[in-house]
C-alpha atoms as a PDB file:
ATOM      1  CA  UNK A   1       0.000   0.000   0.000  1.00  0.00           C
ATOM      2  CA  UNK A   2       1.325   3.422  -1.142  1.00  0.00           C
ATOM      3  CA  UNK A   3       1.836   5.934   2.173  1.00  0.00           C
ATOM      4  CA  UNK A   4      -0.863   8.392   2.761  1.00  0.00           C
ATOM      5  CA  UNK A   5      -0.708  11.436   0.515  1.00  0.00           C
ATOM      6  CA  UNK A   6      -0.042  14.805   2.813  1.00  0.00           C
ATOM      7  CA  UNK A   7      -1.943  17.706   2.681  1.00  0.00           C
ATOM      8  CA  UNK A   8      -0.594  21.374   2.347  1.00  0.00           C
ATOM      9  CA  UNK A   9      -1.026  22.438   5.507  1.00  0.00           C
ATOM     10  CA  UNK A  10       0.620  18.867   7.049  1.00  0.00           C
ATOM     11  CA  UNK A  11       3.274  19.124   5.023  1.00  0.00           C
ATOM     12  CA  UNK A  12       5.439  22.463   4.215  1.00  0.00           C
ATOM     13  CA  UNK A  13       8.567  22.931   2.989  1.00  0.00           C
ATOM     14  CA  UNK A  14      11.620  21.648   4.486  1.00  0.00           C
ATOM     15  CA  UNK A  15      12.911  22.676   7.764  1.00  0.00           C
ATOM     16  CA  UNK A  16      16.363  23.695   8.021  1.00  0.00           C
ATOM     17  CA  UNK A  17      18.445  21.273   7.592  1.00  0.00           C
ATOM     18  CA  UNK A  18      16.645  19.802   5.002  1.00  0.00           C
ATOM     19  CA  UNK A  19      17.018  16.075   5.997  1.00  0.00           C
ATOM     20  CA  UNK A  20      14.967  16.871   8.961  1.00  0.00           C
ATOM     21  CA  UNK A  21      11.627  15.702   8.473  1.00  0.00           C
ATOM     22  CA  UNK A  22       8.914  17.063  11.062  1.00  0.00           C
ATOM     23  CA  UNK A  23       6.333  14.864  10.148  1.00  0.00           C
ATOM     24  CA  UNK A  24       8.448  11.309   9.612  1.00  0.00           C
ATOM     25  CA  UNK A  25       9.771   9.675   6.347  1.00  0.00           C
ATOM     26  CA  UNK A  26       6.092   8.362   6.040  1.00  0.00           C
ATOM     27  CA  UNK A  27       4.384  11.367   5.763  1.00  0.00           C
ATOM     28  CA  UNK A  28       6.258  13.171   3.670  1.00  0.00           C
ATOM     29  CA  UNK A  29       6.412  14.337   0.459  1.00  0.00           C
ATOM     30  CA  UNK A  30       8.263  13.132  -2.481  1.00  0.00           C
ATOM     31  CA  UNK A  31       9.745  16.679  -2.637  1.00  0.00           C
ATOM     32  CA  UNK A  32      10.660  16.619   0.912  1.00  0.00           C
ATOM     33  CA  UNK A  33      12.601  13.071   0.620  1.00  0.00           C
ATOM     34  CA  UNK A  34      14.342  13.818  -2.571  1.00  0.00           C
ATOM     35  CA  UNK A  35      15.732  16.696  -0.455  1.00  0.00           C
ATOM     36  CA  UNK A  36      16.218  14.998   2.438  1.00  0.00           C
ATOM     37  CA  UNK A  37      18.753  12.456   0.471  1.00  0.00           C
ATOM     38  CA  UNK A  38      20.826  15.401  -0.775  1.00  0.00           C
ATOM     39  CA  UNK A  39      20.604  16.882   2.040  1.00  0.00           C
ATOM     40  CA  UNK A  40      21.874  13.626   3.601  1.00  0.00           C
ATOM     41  CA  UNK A  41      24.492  12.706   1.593  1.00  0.00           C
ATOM     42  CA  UNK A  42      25.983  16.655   1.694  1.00  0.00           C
ATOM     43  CA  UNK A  43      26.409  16.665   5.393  1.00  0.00           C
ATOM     44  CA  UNK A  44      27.815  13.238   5.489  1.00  0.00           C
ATOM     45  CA  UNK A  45      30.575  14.657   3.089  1.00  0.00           C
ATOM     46  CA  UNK A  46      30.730  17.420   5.806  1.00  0.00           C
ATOM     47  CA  UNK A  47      31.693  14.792   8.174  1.00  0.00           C
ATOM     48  CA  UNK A  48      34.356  13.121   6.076  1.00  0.00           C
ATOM     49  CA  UNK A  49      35.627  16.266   6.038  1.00  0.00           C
ATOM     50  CA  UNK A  50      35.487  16.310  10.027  1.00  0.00           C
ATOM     51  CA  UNK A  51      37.408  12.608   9.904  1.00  0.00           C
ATOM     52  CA  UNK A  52      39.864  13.658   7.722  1.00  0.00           C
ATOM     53  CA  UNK A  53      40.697  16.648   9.334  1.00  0.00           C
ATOM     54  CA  UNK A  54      41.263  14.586  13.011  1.00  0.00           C
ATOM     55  CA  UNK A  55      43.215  12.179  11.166  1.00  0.00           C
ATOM     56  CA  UNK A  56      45.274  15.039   9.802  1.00  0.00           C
ATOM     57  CA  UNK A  57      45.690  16.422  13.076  1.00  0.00           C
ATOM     58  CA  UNK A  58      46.911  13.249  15.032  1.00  0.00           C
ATOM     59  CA  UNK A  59      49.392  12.774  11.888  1.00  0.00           C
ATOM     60  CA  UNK A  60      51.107  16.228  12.940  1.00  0.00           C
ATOM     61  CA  UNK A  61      50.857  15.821  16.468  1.00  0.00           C
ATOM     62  CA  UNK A  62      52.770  12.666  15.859  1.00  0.00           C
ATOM     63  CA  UNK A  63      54.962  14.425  13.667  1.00  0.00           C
ATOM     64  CA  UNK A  64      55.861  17.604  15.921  1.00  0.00           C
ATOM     65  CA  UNK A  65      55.674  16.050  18.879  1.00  0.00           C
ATOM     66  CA  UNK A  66      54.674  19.365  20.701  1.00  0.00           C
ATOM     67  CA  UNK A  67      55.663  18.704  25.111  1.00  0.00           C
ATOM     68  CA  UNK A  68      52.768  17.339  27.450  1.00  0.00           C
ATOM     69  CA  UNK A  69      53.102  20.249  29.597  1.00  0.00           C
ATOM     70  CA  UNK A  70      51.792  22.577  26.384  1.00  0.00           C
ATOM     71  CA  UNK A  71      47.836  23.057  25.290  1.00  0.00           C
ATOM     72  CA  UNK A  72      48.399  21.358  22.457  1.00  0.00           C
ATOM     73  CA  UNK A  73      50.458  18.342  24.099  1.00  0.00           C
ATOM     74  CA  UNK A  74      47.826  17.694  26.560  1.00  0.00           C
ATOM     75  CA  UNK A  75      45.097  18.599  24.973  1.00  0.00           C
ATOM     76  CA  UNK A  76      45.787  18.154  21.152  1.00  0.00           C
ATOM     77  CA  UNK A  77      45.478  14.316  20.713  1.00  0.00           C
ATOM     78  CA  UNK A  78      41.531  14.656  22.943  1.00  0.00           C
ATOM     79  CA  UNK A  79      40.615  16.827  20.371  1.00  0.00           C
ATOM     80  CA  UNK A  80      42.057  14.912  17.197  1.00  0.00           C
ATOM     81  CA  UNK A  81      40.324  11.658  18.410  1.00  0.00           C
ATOM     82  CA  UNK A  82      37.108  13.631  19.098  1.00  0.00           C
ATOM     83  CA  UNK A  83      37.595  15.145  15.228  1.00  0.00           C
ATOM     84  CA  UNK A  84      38.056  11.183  14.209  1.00  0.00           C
ATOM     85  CA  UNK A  85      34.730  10.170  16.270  1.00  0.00           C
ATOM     86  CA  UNK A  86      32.788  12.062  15.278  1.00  0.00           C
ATOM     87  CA  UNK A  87      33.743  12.548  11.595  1.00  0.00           C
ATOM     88  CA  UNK A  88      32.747   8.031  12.008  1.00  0.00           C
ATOM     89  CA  UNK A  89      29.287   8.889  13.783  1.00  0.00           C
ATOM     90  CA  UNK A  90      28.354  11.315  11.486  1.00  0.00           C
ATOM     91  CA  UNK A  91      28.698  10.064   8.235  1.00  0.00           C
ATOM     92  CA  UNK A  92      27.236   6.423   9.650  1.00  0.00           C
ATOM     93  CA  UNK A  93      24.194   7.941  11.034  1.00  0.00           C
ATOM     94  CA  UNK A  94      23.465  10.423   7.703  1.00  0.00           C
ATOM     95  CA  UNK A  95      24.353   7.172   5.586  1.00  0.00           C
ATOM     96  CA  UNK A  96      21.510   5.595   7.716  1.00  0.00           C
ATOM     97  CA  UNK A  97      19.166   8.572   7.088  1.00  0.00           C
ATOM     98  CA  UNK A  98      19.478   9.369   3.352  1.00  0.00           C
ATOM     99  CA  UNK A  99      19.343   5.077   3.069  1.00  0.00           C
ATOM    100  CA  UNK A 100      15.736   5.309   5.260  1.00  0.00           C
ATOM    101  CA  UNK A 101      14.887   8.294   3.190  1.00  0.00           C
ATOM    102  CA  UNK A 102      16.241   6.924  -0.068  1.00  0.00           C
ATOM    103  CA  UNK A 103      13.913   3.600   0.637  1.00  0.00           C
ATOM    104  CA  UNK A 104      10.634   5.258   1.319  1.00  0.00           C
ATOM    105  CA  UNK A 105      11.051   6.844  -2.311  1.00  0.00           C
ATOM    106  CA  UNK A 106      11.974   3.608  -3.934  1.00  0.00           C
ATOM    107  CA  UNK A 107       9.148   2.000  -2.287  1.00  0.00           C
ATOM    108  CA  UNK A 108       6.599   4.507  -3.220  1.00  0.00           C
ATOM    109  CA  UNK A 109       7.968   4.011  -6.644  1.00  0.00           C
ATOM    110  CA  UNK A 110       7.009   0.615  -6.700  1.00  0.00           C
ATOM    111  CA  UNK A 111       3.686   0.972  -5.458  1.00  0.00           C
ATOM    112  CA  UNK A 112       2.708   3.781  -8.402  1.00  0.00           C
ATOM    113  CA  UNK A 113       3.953   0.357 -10.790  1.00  0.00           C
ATOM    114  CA  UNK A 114       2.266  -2.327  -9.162  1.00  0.00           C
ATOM    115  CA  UNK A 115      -0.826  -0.705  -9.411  1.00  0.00           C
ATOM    116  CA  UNK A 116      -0.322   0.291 -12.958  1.00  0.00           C
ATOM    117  CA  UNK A 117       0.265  -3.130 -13.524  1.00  0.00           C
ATOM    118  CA  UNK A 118      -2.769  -4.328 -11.628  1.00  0.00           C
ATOM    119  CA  UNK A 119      -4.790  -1.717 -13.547  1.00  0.00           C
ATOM    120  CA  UNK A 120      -3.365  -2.688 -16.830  1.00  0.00           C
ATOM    121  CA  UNK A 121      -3.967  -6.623 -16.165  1.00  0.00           C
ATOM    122  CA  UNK A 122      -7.455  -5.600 -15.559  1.00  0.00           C
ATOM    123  CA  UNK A 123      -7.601  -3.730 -18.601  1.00  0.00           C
ATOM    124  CA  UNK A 124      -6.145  -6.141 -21.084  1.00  0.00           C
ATOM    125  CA  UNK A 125      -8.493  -8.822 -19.246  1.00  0.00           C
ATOM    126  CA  UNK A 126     -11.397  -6.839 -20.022  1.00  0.00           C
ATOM    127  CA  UNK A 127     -10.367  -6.133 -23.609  1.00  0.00           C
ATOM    128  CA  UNK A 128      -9.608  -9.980 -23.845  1.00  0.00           C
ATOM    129  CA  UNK A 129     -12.283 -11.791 -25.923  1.00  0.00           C
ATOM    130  CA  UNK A 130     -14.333 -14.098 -24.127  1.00  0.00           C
ATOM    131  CA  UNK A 131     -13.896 -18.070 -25.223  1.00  0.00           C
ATOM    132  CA  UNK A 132     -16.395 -21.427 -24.760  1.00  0.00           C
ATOM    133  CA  UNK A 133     -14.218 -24.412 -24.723  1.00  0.00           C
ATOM    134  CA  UNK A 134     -14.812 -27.759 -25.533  1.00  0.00           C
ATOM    135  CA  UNK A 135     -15.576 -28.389 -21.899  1.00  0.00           C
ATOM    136  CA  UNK A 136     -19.107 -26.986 -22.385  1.00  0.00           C
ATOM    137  CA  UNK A 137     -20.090 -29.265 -24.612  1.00  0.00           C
ATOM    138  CA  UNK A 138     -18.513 -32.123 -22.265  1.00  0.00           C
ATOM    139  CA  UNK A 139     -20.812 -30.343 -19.860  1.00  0.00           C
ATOM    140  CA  UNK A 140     -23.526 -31.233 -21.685  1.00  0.00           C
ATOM    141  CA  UNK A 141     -22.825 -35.029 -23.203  1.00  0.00           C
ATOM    142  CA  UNK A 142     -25.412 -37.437 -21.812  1.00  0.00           C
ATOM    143  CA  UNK A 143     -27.947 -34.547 -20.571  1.00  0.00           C
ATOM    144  CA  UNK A 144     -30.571 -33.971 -22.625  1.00  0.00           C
ATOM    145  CA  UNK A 145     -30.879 -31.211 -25.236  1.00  0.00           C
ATOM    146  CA  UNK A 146     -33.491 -28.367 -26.070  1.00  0.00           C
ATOM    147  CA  UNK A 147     -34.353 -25.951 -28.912  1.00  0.00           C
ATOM    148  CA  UNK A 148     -32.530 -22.662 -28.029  1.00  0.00           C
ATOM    149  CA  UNK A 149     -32.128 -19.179 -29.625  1.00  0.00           C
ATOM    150  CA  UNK A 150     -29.224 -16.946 -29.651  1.00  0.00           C
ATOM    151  CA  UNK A 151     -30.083 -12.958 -29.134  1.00  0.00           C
ATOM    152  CA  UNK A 152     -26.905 -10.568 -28.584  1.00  0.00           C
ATOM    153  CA  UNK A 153     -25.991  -7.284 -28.209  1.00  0.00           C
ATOM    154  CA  UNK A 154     -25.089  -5.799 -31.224  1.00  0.00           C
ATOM    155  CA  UNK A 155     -21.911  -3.295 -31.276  1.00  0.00           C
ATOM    156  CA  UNK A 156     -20.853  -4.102 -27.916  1.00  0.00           C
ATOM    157  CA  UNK A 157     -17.222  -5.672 -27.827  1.00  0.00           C
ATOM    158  CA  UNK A 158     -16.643  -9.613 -27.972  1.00  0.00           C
ATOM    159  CA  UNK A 159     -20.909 -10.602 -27.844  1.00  0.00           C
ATOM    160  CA  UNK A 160     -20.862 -11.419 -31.204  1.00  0.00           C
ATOM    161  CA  UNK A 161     -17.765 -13.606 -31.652  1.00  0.00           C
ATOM    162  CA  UNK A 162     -18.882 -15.363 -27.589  1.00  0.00           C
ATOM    163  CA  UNK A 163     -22.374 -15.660 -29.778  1.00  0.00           C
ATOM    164  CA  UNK A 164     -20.610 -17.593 -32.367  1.00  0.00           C
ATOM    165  CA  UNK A 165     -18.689 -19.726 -29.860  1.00  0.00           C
ATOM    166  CA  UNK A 166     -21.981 -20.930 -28.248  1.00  0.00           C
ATOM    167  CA  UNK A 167     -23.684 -22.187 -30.832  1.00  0.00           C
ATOM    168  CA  UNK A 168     -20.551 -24.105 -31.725  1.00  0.00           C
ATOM    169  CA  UNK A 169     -20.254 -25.719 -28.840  1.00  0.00           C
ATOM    170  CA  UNK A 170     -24.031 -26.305 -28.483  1.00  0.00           C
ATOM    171  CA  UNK A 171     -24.770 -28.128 -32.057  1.00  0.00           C
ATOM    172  CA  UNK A 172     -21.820 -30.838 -31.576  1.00  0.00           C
ATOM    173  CA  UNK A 173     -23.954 -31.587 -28.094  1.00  0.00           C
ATOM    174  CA  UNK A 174     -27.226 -32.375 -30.175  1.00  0.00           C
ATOM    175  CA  UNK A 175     -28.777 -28.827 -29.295  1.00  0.00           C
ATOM    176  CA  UNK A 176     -31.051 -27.360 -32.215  1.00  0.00           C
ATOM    177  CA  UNK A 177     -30.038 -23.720 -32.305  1.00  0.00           C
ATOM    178  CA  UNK A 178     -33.762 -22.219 -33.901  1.00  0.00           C
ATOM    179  CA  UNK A 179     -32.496 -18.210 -34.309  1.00  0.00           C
ATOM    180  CA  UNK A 180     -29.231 -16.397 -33.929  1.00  0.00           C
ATOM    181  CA  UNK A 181     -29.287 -12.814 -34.130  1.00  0.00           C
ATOM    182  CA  UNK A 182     -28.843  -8.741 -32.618  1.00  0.00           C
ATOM    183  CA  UNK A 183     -31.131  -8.097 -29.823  1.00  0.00           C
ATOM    184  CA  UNK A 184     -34.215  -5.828 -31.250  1.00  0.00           C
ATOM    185  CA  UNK A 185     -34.709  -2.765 -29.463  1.00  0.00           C
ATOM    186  CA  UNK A 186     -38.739  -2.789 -28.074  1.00  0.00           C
ATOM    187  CA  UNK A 187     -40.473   0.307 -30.157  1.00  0.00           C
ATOM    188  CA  UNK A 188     -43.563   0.648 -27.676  1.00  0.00           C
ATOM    189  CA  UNK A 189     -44.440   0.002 -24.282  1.00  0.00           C
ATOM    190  CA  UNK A 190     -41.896   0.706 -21.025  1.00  0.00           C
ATOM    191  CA  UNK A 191     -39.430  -1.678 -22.739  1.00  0.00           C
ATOM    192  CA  UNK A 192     -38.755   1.277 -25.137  1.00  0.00           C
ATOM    193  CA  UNK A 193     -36.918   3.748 -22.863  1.00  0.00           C
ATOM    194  CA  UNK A 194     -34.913   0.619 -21.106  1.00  0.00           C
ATOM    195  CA  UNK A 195     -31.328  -0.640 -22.275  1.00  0.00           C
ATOM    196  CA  UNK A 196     -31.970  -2.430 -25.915  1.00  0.00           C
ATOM    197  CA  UNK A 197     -30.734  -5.917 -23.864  1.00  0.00           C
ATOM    198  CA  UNK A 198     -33.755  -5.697 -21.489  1.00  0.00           C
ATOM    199  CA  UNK A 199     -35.911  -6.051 -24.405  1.00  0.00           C
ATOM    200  CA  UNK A 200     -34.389  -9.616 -24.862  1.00  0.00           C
ATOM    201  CA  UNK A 201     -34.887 -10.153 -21.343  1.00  0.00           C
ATOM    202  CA  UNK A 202     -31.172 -10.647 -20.359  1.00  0.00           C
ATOM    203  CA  UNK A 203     -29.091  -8.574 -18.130  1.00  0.00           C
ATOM    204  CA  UNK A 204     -26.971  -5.673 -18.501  1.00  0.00           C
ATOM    205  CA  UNK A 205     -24.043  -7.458 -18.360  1.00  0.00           C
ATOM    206  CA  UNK A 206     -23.348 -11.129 -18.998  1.00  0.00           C
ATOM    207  CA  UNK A 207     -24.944 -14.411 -20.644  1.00  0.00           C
ATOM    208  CA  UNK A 208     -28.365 -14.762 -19.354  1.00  0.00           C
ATOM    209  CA  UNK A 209     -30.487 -17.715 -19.711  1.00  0.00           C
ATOM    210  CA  UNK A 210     -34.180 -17.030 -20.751  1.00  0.00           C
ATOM    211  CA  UNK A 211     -36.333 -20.658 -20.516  1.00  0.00           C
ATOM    212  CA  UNK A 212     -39.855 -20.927 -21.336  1.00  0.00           C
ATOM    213  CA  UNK A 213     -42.736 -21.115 -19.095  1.00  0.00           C
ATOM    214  CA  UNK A 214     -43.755 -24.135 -19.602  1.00  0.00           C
ATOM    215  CA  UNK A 215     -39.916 -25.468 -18.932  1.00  0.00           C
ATOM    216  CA  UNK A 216     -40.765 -28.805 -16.178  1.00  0.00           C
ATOM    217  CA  UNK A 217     -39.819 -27.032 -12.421  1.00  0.00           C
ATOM    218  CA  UNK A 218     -40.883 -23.493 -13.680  1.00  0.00           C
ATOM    219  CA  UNK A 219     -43.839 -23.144 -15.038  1.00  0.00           C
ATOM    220  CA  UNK A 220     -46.286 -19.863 -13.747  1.00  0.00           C
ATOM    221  CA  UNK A 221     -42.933 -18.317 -13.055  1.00  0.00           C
ATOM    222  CA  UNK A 222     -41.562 -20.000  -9.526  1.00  0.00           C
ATOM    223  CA  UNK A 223     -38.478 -19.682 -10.946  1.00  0.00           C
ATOM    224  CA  UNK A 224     -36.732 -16.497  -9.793  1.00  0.00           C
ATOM    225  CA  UNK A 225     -34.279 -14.372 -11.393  1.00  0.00           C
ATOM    226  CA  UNK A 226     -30.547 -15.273  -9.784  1.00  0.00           C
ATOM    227  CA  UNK A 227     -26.929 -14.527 -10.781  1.00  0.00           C
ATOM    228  CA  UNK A 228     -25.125 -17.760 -10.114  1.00  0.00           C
ATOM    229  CA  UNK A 229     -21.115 -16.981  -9.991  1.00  0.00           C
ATOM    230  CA  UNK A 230     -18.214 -20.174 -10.121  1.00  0.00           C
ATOM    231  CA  UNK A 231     -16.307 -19.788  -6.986  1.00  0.00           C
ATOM    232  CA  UNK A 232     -15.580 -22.415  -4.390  1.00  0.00           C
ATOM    233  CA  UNK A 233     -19.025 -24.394  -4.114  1.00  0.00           C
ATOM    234  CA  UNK A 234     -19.736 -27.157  -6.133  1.00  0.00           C
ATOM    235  CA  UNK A 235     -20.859 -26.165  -9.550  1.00  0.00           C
ATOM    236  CA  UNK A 236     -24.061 -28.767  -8.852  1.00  0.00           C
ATOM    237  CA  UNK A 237     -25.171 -26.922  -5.756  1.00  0.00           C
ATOM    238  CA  UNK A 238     -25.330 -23.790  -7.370  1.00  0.00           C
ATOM    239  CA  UNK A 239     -27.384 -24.821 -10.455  1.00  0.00           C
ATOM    240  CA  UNK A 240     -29.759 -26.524  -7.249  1.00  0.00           C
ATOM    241  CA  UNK A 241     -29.734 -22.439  -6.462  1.00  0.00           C
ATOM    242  CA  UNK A 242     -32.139 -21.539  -9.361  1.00  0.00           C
ATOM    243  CA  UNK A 243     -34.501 -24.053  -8.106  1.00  0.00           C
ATOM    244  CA  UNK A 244     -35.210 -25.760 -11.669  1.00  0.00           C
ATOM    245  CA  UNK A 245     -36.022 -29.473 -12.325  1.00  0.00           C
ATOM    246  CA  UNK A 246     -35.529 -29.063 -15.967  1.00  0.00           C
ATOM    247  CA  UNK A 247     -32.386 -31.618 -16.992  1.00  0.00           C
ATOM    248  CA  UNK A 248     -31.959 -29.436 -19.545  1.00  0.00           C
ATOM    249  CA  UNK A 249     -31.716 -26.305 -17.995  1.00  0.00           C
ATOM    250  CA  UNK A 250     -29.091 -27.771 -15.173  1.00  0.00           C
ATOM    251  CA  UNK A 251     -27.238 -28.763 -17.966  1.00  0.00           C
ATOM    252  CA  UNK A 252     -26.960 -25.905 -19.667  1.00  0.00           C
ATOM    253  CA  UNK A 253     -26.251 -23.598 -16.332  1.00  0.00           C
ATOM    254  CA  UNK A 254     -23.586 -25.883 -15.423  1.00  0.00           C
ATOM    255  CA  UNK A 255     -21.920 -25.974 -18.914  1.00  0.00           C
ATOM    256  CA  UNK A 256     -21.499 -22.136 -18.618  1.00  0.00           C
ATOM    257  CA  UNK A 257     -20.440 -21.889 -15.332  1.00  0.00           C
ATOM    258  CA  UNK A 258     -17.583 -24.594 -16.397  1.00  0.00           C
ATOM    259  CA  UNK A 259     -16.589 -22.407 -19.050  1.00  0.00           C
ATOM    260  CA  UNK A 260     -17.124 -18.914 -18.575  1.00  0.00           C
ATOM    261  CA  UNK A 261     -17.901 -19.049 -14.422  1.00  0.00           C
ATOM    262  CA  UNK A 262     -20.761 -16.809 -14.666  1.00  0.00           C
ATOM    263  CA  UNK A 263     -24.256 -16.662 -15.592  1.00  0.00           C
ATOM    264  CA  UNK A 264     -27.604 -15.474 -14.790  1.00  0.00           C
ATOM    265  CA  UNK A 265     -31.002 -17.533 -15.367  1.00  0.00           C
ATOM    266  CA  UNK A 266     -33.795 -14.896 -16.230  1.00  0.00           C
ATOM    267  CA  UNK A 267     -37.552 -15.347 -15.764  1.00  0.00           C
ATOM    268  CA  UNK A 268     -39.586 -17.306 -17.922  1.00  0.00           C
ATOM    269  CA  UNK A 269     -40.740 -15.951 -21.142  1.00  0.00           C
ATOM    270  CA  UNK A 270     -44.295 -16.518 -22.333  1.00  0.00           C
ATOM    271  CA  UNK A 271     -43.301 -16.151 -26.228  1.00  0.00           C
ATOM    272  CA  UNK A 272     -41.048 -18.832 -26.169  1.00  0.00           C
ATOM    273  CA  UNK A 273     -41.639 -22.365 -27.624  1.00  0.00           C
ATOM    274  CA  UNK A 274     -43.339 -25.174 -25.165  1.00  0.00           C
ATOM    275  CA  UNK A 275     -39.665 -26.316 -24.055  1.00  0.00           C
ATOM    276  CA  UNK A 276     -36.978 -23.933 -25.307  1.00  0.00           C
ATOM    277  CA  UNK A 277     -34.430 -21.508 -24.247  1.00  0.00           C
ATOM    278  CA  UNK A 278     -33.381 -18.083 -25.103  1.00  0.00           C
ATOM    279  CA  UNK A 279     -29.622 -17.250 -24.843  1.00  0.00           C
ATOM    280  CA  UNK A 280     -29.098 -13.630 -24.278  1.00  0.00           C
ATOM    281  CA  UNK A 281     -25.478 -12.384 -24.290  1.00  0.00           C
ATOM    282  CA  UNK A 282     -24.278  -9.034 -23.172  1.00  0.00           C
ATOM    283  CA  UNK A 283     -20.744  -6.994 -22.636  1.00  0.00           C
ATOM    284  CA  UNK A 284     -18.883  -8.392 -19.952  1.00  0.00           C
ATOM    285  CA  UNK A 285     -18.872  -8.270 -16.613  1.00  0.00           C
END
């Protein structure tokens, strides 16, 4: 998770010395921290310079050899060694710093490109074409079959081509595809000023399954309308979900659930044929 982004009033400009941070390396800015590291590595150079000059100055004390009894014999080599010490604390502790410092920025940096890369795996799979296998027409070997009709969406992305898919997954599993065409928008009646896919009866999104009224388990509408999604239950207890006897029905529910995880089974339609389905397919999900 990316840190907390400060506010103007949290956060102003750098304190003197800049790789003070009143707030914490947390809080912020990305301003503040790129400072901060310059600021960091600057004043560690500041205390190489303090080390070198302490080294320099025990070299010439050793060299001269002023007496004890003078300031600079007593008290010379106390403040060379002091030099040395803290010339070594300095630039250790600001190393630490503008490292800390240096971190937070690197992190942040891959935070910004994880989520770009989330957002762009959930881009390219929503731009990816949706695909029926050959596992839904294994879904659907030994069940029995039904007449069915094929209504999608026209002009929205992938419903034709996942249109296309379907029936050639359903005629190879002895399933009499009757119609195959663009949803027609309703001219008249309260249909008319609703999304063209209501009109079909399907969903906004998705594959919904229309059956027929008369459809064994259904009939004078018992069934209600349910979004059934493939996620850890058994894909049998879900179809139990829409409450349907029909063999064929369960069949075809499961087969879509194997292969695309998702569908929806709408109410009956009174229109239909005694005993057939209507496939409505919409954008994705």
């Amino acid at each position: 998770m990316s840190a907390p982004e400060p506010t103007p009033n949290q956060h102003p400009s750098n304190s003197f010395p800049a790789w003070r941070l009143k707030n914490g390396v947390k809080y912020a800015t990305e301003g503040q921290l790129e400072a901060a590291v310059e600021a960091c590595e600057l004043w560690g150079w500041v205390n190489a310079g303090i080390l070198l000059v302490g080294l320099v100055a025990e070299a010439c004390l050793a060299g001269f050899d002023p007496p004890h009894s003078s300031f600079l014999g007593r008290w010379g080599p106390v403040l060379a060694d002091s030099l040395v010490v803290i010339g070594v604390a300095g630039e250790v502790q600001f190393a630490r710093m503008g490292s800390r410092r240096q971190g937070e920025l690197s992190q942040r940096s891959k935070d910004r490109l994880a989520e770009a890369n989330r957002k762009l795996a959930a881009l390219q799979k929503q731009l990816t074409p949706r695909f029926i296998g050959p596992e839904f027409s294994e879904a659907l070997q030994g069940h029995p079959s039904a007449h069915v009709r094929i209504a999608y969406l026209k002009d929205a992305p992938d419903t034709l081509e996942l249109s296309g898919w379907i029936v050639s997954r359903l005629v190879p599993a002895g399933w009499e595809v009757d119609d195959f065409g663009p949803i027609k928008s309703a001219t008249e009646g309260p249909l008319a000023e609703l999304p063209t896919i209501f009109s079909a009866g399907g969903q906004l999104t998705g594959v919904t399954i229309i059956p027929s009224f008369d459809v064994p388990g259904i009939a004078g509408g018992r069934l209600r309308q349910v979004s059934i999604f493939n996620d850890s239950i058994n894909a049998v207890e879900r179809v139990k979900e829409v409450g349907a006897t029909s063999a064929a029905l369960k069949a075809l529910t499961e087969a879509f659930l194997t292969s695309i995880g998702v569908v929806a089974v709408g109410l009956p339609d009174m229109s239909l044929p005694a005993g057939s389905f209507r496939i409505v397919v919409g954008p994705k999900v």
